[in-house]
Protein backbone atom coordinates (compact mmCIF):
# COMPACT_ATOMS: atom_id res chain seq x y z
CA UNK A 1 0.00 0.00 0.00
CA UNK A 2 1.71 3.72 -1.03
CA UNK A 3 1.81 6.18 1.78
CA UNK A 4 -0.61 8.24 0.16
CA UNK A 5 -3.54 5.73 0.09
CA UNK A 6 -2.54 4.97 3.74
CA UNK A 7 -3.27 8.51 4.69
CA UNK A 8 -6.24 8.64 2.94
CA UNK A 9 -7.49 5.38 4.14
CA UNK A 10 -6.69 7.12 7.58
CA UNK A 11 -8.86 9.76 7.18
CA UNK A 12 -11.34 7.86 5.93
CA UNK A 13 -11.48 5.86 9.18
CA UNK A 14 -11.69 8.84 11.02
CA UNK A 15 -14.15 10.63 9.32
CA UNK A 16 -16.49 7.29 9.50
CA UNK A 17 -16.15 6.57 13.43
CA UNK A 18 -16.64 10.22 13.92
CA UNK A 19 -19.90 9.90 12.24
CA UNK A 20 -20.72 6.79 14.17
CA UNK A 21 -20.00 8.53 17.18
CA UNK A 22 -23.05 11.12 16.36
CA UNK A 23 -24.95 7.85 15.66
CA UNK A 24 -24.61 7.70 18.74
CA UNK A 25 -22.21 4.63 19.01
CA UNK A 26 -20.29 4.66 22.25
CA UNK A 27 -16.67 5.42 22.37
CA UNK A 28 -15.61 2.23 23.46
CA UNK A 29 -16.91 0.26 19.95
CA UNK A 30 -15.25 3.04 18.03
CA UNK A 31 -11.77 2.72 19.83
CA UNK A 32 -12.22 -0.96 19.29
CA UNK A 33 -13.01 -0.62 15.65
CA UNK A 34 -9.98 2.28 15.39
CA UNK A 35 -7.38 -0.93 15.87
CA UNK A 36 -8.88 -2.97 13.23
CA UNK A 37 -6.51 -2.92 10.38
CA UNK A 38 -7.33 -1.58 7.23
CA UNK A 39 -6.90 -2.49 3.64
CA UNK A 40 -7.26 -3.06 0.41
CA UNK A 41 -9.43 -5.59 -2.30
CA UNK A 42 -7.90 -6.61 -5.15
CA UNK A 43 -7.80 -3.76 -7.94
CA UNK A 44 -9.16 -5.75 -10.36
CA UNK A 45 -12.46 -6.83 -7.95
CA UNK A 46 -15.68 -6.03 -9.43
CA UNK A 47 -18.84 -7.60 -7.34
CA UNK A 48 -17.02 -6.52 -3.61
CA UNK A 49 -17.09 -2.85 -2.30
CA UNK A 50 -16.15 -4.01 0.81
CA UNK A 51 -15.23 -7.27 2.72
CA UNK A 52 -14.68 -7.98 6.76
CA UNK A 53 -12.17 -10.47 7.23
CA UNK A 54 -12.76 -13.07 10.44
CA UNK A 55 -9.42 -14.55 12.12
CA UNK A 56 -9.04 -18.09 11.31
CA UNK A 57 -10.90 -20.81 13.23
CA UNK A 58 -14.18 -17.72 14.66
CA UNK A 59 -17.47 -19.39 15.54
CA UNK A 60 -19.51 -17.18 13.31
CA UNK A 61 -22.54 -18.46 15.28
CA UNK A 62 -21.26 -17.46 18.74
CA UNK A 63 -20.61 -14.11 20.44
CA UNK A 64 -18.00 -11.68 18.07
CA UNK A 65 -17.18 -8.32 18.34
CA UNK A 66 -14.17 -6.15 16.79
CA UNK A 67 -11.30 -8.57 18.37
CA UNK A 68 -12.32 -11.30 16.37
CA UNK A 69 -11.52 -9.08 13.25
CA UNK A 70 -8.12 -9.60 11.23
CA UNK A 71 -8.93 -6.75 8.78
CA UNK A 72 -11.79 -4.97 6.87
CA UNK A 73 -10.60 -4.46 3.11
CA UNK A 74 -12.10 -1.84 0.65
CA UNK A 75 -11.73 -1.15 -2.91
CA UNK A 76 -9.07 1.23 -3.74
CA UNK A 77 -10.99 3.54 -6.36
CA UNK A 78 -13.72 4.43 -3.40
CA UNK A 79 -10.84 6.88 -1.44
CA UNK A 80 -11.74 8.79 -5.74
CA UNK A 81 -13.14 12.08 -4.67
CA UNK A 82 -16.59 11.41 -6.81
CA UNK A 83 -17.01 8.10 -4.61
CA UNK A 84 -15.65 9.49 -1.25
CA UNK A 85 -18.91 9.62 0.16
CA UNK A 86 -20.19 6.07 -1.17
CA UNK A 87 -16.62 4.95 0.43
CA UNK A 88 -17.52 6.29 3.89
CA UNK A 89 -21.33 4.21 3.64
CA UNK A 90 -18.98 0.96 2.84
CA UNK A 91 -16.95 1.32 5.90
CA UNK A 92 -19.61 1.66 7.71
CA UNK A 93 -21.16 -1.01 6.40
CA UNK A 94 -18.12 -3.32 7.05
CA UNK A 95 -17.99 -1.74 10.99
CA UNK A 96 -21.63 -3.15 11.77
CA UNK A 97 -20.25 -6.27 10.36
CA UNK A 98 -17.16 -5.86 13.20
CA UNK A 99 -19.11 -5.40 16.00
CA UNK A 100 -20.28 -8.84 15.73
CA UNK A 101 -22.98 -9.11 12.78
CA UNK A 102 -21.28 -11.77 10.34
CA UNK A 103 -24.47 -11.86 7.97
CA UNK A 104 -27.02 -9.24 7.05
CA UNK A 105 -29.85 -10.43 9.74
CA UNK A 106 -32.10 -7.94 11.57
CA UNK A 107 -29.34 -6.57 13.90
CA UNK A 108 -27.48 -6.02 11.37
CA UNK A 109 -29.83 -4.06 9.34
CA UNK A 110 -30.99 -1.78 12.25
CA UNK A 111 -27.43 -0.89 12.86
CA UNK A 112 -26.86 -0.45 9.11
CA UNK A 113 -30.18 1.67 8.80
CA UNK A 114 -28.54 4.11 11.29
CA UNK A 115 -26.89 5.70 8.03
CA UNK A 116 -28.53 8.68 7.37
CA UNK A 117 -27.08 9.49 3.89
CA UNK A 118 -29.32 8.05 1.47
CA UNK A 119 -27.65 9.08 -1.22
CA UNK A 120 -24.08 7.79 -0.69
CA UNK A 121 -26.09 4.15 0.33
CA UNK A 122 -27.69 4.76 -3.01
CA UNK A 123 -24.10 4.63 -5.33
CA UNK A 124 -23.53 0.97 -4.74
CA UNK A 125 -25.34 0.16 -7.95
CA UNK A 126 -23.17 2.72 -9.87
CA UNK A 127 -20.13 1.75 -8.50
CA UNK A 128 -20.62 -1.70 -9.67
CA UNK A 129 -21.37 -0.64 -12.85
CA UNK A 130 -18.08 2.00 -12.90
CA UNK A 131 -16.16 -1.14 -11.73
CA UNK A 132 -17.48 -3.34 -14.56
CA UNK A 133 -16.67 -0.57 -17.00
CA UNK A 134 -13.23 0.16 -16.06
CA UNK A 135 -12.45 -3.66 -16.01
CA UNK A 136 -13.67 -4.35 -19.76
């Protein structure tokens, strides 16, 4: 990873659990999800925005929460200015999956609904579709 896409990833983080924090998220889960370790899909990934990685050997059916985490990867082309915002939603996203939400079930989705930008939630489609394009 190049310094500069560290930084940025950085201040993507940051901007993200600040926003959680007005959520209303208590400062312990964000200083939890602060240590997870950040990365990076594969450039040429097209279906994936966004992917929370489990350590080896996690019950997925028992109790998790962010220390069960080895690292949350994005793709690369969200830290793009004209997908900044969509990247912030998939972070997000990925942190409701950290605090101990392996699938999309009902917790899950009322932590996920806590998003209040519509319109970022709204790019995934065109992402995909800017993905696919850029790929061909």
């Amino acid at each position: 990873m190049e310094l500069g896409e560290n930084m940025e990833l950085e201040m993507l983080k940051s901007k993200v659990l600040e926003i959680m924090l007005d959520l209303g998220f208590s400062t312990q889960q964000t200083e939890k999800l602060s240590n997870i370790e950040l990365g990076f899909l594969r450039k040429d990934a097209t279906q994936r925005h966004g992917v929370t990685r489990f350590k080896p050997g996690i019950n997925l059916k028992g109790e998790l929460g962010p220390e069960h985490i080895r690292k949350v990867d994005i793709h690369r082309q969200l830290l793009l200015p004209e997908w900044i915002d969509y990247g912030e939603y998939v972070l997000f996203h990925e942190y409701c999956h950290c605090l101990g939400n392996p699938d999309h079930g009902r917790n899950f989705r009322s932590l996920d609904n806590l998003w209040n930008n519509n319109q970022s939630k709204a790019k995934g489609r065109k992402f995909t579709d800017y993905l696919r394009k850029r790929n061909a």
